[in-house]
N, C-alpha and C. Protein backbone atom coordinates (compact mmCIF):
# COMPACT_ATOMS: atom_id res chain seq x y z
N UNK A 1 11.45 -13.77 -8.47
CA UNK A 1 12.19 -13.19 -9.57
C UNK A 1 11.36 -13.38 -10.84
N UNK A 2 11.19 -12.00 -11.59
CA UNK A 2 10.17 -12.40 -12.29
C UNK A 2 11.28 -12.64 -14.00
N UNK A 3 10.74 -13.07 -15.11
CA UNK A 3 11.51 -13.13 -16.43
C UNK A 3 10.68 -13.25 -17.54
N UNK A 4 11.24 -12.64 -18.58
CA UNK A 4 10.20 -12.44 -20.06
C UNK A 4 10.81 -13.36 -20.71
N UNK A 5 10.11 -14.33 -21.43
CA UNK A 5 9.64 -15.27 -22.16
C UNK A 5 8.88 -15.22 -23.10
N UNK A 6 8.87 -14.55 -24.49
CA UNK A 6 8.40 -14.61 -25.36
C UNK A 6 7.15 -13.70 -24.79
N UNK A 7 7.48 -12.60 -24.84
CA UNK A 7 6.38 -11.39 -24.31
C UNK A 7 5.34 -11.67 -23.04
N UNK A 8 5.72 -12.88 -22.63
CA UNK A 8 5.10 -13.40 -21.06
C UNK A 8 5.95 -13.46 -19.58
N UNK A 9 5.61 -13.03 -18.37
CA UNK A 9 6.55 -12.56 -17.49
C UNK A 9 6.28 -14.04 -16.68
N UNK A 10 7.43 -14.91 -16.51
CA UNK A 10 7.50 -16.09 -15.83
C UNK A 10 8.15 -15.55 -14.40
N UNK A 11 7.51 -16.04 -13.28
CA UNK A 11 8.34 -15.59 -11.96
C UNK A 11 8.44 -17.45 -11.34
N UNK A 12 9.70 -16.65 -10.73
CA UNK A 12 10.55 -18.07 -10.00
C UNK A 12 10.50 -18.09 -8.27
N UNK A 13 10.05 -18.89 -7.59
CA UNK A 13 9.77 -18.72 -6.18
C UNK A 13 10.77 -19.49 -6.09
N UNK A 14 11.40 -19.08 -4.83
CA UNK A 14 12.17 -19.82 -3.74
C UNK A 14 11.90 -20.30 -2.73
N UNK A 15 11.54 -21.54 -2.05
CA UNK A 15 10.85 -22.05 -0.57
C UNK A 15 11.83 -22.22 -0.21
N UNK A 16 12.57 -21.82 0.91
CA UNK A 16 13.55 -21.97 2.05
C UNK A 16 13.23 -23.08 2.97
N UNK A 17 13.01 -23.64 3.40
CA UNK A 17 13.00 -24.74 4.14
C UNK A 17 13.81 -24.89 5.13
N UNK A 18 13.43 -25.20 6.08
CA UNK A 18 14.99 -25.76 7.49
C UNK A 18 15.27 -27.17 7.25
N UNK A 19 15.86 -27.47 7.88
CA UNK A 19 16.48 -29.19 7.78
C UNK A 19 15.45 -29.92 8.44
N UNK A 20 14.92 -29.58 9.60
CA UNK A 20 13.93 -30.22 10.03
C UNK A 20 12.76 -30.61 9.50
N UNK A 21 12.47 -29.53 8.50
CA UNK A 21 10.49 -29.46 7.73
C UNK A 21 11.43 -30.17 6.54
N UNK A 22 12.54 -30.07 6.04
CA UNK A 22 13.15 -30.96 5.08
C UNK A 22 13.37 -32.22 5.24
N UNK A 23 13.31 -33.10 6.25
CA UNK A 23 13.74 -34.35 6.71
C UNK A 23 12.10 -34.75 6.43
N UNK A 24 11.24 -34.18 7.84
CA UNK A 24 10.02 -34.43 7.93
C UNK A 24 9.36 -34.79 6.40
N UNK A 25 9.27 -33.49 5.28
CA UNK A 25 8.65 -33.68 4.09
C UNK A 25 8.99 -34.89 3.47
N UNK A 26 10.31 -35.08 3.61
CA UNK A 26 10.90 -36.10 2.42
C UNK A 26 10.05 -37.58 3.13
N UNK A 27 10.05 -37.82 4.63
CA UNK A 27 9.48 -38.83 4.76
C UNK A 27 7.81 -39.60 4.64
N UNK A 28 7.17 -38.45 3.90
CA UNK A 28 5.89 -38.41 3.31
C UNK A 28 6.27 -38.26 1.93
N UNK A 29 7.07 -37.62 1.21
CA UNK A 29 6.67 -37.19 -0.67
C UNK A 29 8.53 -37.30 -0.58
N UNK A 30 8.40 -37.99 -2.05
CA UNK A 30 9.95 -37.75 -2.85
C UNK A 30 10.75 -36.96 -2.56
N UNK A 31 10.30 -35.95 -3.31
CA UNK A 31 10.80 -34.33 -3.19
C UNK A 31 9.36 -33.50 -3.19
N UNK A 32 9.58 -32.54 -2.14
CA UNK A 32 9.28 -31.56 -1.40
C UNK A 32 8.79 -30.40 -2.81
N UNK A 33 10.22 -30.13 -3.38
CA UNK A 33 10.13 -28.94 -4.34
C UNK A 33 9.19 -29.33 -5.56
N UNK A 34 8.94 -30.74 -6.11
CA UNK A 34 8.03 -30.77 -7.23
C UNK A 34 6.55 -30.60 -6.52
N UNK A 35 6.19 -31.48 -5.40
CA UNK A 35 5.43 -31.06 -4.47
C UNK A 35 4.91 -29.66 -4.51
N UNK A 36 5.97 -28.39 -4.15
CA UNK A 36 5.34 -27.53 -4.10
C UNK A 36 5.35 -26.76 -4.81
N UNK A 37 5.65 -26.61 -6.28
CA UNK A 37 5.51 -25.92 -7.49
C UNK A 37 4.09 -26.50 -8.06
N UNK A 38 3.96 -28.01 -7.75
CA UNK A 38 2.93 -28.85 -8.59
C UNK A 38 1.17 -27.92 -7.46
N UNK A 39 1.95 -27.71 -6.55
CA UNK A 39 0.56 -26.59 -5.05
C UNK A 39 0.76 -25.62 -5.56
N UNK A 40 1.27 -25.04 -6.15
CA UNK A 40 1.46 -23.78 -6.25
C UNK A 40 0.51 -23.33 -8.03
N UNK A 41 0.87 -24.25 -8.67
CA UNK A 41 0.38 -24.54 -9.86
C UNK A 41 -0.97 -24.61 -10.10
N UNK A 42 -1.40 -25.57 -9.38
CA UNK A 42 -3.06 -26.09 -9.34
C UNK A 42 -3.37 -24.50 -8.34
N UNK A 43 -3.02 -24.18 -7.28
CA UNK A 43 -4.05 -22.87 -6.97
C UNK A 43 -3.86 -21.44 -8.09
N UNK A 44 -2.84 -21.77 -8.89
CA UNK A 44 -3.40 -20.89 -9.89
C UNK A 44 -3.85 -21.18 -10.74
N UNK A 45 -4.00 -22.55 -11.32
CA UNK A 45 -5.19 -22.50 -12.06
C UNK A 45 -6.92 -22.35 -11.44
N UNK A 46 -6.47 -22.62 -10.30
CA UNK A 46 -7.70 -22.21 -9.74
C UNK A 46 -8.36 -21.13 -10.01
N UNK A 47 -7.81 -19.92 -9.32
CA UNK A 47 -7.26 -18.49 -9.38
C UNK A 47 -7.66 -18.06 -10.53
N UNK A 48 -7.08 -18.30 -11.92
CA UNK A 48 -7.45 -18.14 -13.06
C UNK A 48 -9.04 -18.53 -14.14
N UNK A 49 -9.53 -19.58 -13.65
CA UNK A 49 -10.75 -20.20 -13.94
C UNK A 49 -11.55 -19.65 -13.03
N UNK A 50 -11.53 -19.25 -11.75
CA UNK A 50 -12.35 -17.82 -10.74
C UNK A 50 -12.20 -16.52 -11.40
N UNK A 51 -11.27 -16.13 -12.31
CA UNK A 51 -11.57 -14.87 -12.45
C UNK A 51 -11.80 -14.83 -13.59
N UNK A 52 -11.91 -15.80 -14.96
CA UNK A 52 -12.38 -15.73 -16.03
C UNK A 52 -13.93 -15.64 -15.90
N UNK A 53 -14.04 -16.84 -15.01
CA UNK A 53 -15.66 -16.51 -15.21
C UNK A 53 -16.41 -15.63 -14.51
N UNK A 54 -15.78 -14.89 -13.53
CA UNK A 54 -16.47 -13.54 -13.01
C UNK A 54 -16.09 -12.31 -13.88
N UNK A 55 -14.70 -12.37 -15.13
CA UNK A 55 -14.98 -11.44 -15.78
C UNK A 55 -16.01 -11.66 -16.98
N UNK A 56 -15.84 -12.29 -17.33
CA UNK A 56 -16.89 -13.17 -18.86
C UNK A 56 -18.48 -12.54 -18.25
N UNK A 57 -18.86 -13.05 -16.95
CA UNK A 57 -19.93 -12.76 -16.24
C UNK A 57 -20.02 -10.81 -16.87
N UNK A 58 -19.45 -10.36 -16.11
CA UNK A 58 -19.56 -9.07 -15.90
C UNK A 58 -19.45 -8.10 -17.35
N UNK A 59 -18.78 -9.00 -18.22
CA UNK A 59 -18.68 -8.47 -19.93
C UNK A 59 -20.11 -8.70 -19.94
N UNK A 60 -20.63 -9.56 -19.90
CA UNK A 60 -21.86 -9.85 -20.86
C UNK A 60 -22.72 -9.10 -20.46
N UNK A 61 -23.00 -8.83 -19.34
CA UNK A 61 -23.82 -7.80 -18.09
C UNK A 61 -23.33 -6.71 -18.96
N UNK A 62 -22.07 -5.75 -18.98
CA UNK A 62 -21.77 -4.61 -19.27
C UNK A 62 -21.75 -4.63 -20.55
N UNK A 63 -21.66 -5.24 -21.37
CA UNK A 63 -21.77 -5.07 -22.94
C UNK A 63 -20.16 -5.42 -23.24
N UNK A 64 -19.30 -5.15 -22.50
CA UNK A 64 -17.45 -5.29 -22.57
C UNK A 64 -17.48 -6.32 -23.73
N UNK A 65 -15.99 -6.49 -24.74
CA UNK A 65 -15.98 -7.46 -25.72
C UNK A 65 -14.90 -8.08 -24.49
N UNK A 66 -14.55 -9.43 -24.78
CA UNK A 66 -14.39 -10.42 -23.87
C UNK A 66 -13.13 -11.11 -24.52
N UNK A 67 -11.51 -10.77 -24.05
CA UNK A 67 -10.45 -11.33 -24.97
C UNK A 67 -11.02 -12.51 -25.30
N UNK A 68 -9.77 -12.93 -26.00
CA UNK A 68 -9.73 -14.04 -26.51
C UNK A 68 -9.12 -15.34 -25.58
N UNK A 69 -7.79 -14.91 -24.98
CA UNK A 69 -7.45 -15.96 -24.25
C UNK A 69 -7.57 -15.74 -22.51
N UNK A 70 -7.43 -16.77 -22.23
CA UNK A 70 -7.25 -16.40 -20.50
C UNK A 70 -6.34 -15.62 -20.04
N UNK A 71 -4.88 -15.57 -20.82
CA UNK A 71 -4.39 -14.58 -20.22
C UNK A 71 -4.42 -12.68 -20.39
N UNK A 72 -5.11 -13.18 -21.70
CA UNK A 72 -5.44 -11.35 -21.84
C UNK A 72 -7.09 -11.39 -21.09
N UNK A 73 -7.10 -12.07 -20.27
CA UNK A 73 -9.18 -12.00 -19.54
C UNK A 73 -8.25 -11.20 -18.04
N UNK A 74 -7.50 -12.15 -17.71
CA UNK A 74 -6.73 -12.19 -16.49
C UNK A 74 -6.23 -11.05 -16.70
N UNK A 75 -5.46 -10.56 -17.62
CA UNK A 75 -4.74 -8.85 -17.41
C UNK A 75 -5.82 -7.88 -17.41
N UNK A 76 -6.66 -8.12 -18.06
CA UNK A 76 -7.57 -7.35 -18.19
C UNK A 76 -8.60 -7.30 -16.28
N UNK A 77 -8.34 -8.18 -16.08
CA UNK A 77 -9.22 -7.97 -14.61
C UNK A 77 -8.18 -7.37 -13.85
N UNK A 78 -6.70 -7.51 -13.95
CA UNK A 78 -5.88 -7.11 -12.88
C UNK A 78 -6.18 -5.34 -13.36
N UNK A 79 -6.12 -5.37 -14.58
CA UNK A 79 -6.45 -3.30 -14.93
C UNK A 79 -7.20 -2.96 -13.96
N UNK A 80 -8.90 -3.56 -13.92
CA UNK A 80 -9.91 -3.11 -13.59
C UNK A 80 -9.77 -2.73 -12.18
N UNK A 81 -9.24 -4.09 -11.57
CA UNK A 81 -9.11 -4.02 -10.10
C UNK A 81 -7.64 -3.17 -9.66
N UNK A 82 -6.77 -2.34 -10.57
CA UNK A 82 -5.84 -1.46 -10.40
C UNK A 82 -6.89 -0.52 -10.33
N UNK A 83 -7.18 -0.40 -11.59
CA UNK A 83 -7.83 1.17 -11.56
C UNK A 83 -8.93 1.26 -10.31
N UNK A 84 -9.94 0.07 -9.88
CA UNK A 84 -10.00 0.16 -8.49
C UNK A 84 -10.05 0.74 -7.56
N UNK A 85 -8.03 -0.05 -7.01
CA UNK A 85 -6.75 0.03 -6.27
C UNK A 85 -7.29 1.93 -6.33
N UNK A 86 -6.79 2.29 -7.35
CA UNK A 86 -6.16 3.77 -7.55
C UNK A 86 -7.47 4.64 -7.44
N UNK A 87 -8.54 4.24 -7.42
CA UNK A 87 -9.45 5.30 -7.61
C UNK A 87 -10.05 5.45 -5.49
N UNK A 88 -9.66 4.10 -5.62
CA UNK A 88 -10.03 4.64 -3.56
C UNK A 88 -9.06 5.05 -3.01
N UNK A 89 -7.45 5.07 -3.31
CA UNK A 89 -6.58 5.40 -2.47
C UNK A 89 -6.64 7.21 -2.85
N UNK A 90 -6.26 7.09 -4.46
CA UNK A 90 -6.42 8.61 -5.16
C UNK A 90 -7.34 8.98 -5.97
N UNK A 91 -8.72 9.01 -5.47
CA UNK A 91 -9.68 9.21 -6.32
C UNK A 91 -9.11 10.18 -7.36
N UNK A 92 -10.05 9.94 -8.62
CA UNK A 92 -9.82 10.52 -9.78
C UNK A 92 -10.93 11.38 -9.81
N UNK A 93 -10.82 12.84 -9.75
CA UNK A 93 -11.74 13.76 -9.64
C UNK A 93 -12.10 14.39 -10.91
């Protein structure tokens, strides 16, 4: 579920769990759910620091001016790789 926040779209995951992988988890970690927001968290910052610096890379190569923050670097790569998306499914003739 995604939600706007001060002109930024926050999305909310749900992990379903059975009682069984719920018993099991708890007897390794506290809770399960900070656990896996705190996994979920770190691979996007991952995610994000991989694609800054392959776009930054590719500005400087192409001449491109280079936002300012990570998240306008990051929208800006999801465009590129839309327009992409759209130019192999429906080439633009």
């Amino acid at each position: 579920m995604d939600s706007y926040i001060q002109g930024e779209v926050h999305t909310e995951m749900i992990v379903k769990l059975n009682e069984i992988e719920t018993l099991a988890l708890k007897t390794i970690m506290k809770c399960p759910c900070e656990w896996t927001a705190n996994a979920v968290h770190e691979r996007a910052r991952v995610a994000i620091d991989a694609i800054v610096e392959k776009y930054v890379q590719e500005a400087l190569k192409n001449g491109w001016e280079i936002p300012q923050t990570k998240l306008e670097i990051v929208k800006a790569y999801n465009e590129i790789k839309l327009l992409d998306f759209i130019n192999v499914v429906a080439p633009i003739s």
